[in-house]
N, C-alpha and C. Protein backbone atom coordinates (compact mmCIF):
# COMPACT_ATOMS: atom_id res chain seq x y z
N UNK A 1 49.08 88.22 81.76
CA UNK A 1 47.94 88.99 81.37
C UNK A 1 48.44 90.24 80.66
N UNK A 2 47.91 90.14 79.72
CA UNK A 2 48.56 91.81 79.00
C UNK A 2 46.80 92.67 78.89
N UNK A 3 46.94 93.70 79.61
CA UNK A 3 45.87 94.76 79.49
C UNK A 3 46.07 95.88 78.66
N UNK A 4 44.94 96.61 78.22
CA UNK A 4 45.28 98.27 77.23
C UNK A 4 44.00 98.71 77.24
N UNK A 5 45.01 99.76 77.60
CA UNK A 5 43.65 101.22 77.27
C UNK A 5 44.07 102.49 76.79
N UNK A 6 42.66 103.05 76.04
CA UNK A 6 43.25 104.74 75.77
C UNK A 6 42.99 105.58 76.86
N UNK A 7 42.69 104.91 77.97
CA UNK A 7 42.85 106.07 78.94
C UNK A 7 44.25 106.63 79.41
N UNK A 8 44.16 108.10 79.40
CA UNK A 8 43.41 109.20 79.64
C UNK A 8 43.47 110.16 78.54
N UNK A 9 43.47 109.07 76.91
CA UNK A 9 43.01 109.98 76.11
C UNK A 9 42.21 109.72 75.19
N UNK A 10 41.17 109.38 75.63
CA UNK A 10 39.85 109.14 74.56
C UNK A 10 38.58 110.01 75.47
N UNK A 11 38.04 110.66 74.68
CA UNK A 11 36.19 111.38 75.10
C UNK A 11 36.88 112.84 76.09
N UNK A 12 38.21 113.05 75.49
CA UNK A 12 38.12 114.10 76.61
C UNK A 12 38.34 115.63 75.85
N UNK A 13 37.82 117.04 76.49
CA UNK A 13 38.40 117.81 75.64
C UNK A 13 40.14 118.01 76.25
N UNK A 14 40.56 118.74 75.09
CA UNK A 14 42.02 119.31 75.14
C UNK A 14 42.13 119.24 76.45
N UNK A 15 41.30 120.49 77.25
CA UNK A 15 42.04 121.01 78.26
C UNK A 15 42.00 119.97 79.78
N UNK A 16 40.88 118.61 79.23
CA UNK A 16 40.56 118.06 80.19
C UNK A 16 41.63 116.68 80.05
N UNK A 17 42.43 116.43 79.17
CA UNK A 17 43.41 115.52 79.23
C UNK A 17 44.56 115.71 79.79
N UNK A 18 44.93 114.62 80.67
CA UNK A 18 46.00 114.44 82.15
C UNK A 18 46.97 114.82 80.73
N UNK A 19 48.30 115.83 81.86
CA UNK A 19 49.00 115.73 81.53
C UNK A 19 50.59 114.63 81.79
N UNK A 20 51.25 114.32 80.26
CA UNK A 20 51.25 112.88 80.97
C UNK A 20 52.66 113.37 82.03
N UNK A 21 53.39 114.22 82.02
CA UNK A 21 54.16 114.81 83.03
C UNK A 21 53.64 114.66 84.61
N UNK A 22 52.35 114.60 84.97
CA UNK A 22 51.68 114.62 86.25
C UNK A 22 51.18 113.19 86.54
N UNK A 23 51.50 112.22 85.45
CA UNK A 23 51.18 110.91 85.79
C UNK A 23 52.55 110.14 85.42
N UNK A 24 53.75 110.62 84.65
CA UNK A 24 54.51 110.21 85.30
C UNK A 24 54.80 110.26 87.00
N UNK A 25 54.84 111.41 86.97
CA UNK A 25 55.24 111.79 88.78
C UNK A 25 54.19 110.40 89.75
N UNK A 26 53.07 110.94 89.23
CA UNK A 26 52.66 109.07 90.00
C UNK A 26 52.32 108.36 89.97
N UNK A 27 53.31 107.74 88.70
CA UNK A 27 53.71 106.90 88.65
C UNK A 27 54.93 106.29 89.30
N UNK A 28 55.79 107.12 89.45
CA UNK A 28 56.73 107.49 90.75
C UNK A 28 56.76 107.58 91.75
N UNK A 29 55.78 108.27 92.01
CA UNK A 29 55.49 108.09 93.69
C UNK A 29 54.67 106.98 93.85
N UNK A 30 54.03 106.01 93.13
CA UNK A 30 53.20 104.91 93.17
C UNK A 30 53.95 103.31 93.19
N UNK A 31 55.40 103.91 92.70
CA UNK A 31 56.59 102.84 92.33
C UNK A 31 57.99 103.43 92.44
N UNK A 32 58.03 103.47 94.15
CA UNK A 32 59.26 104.14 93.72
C UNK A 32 60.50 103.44 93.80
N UNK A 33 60.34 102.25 93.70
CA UNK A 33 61.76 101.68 93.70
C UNK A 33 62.10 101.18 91.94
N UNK A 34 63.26 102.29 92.16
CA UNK A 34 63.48 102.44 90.34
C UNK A 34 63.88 101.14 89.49
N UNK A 35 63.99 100.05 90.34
CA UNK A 35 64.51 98.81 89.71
C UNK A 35 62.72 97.88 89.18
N UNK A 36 62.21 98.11 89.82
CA UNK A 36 61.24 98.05 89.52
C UNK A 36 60.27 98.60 89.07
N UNK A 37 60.15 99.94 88.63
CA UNK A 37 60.10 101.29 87.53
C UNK A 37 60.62 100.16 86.47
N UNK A 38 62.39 100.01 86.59
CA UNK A 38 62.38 99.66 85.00
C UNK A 38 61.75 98.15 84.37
N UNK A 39 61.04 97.30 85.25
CA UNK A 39 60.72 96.05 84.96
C UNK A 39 59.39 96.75 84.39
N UNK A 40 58.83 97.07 84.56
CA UNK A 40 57.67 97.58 84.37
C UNK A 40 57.35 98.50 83.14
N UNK A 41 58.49 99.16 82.91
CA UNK A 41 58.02 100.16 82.07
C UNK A 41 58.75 99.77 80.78
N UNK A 42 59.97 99.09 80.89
CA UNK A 42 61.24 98.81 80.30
C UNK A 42 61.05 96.87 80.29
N UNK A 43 61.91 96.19 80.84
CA UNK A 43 62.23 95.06 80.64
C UNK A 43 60.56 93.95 80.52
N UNK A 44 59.63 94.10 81.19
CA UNK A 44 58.68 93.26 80.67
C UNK A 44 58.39 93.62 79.33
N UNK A 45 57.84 94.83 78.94
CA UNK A 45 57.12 95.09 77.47
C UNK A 45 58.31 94.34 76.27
N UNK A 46 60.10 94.61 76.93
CA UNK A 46 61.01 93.87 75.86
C UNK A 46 60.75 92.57 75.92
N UNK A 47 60.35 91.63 76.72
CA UNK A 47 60.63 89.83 77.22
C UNK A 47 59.46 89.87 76.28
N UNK A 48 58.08 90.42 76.41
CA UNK A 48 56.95 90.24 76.23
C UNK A 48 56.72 90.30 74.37
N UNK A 49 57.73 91.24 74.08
CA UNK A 49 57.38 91.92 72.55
C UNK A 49 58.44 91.16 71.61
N UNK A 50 59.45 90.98 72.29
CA UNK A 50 61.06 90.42 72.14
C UNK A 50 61.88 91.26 71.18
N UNK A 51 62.19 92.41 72.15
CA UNK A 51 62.67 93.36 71.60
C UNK A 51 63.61 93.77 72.56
């Protein structure tokens, strides 16, 4: 399944868009085992794009 969105940056003003520094972090604390951080963020999008 491949999903997409412009969230959290579409309909918002300036000051009301996440910064993405505070959604890395949890994203981190949401995944913290870094081997699986990199499947996720890193090695699927390459298998998937073939890059």
């Amino acid at each position: 399944m491949v999903w997409g969105s412009d969230w959290p940056h579409v309909g918002h003003a300036d000051d009301a868009v996440p910064k993405e520094s505070v959604l890395m972090d949890l994203f981190g604390r949401c995944v913290p085992d870094e081997a699986v951080r990199r499947k996720i963020l890193i090695d699927n999008p390459a298998r998937l794009y073939g890059f």
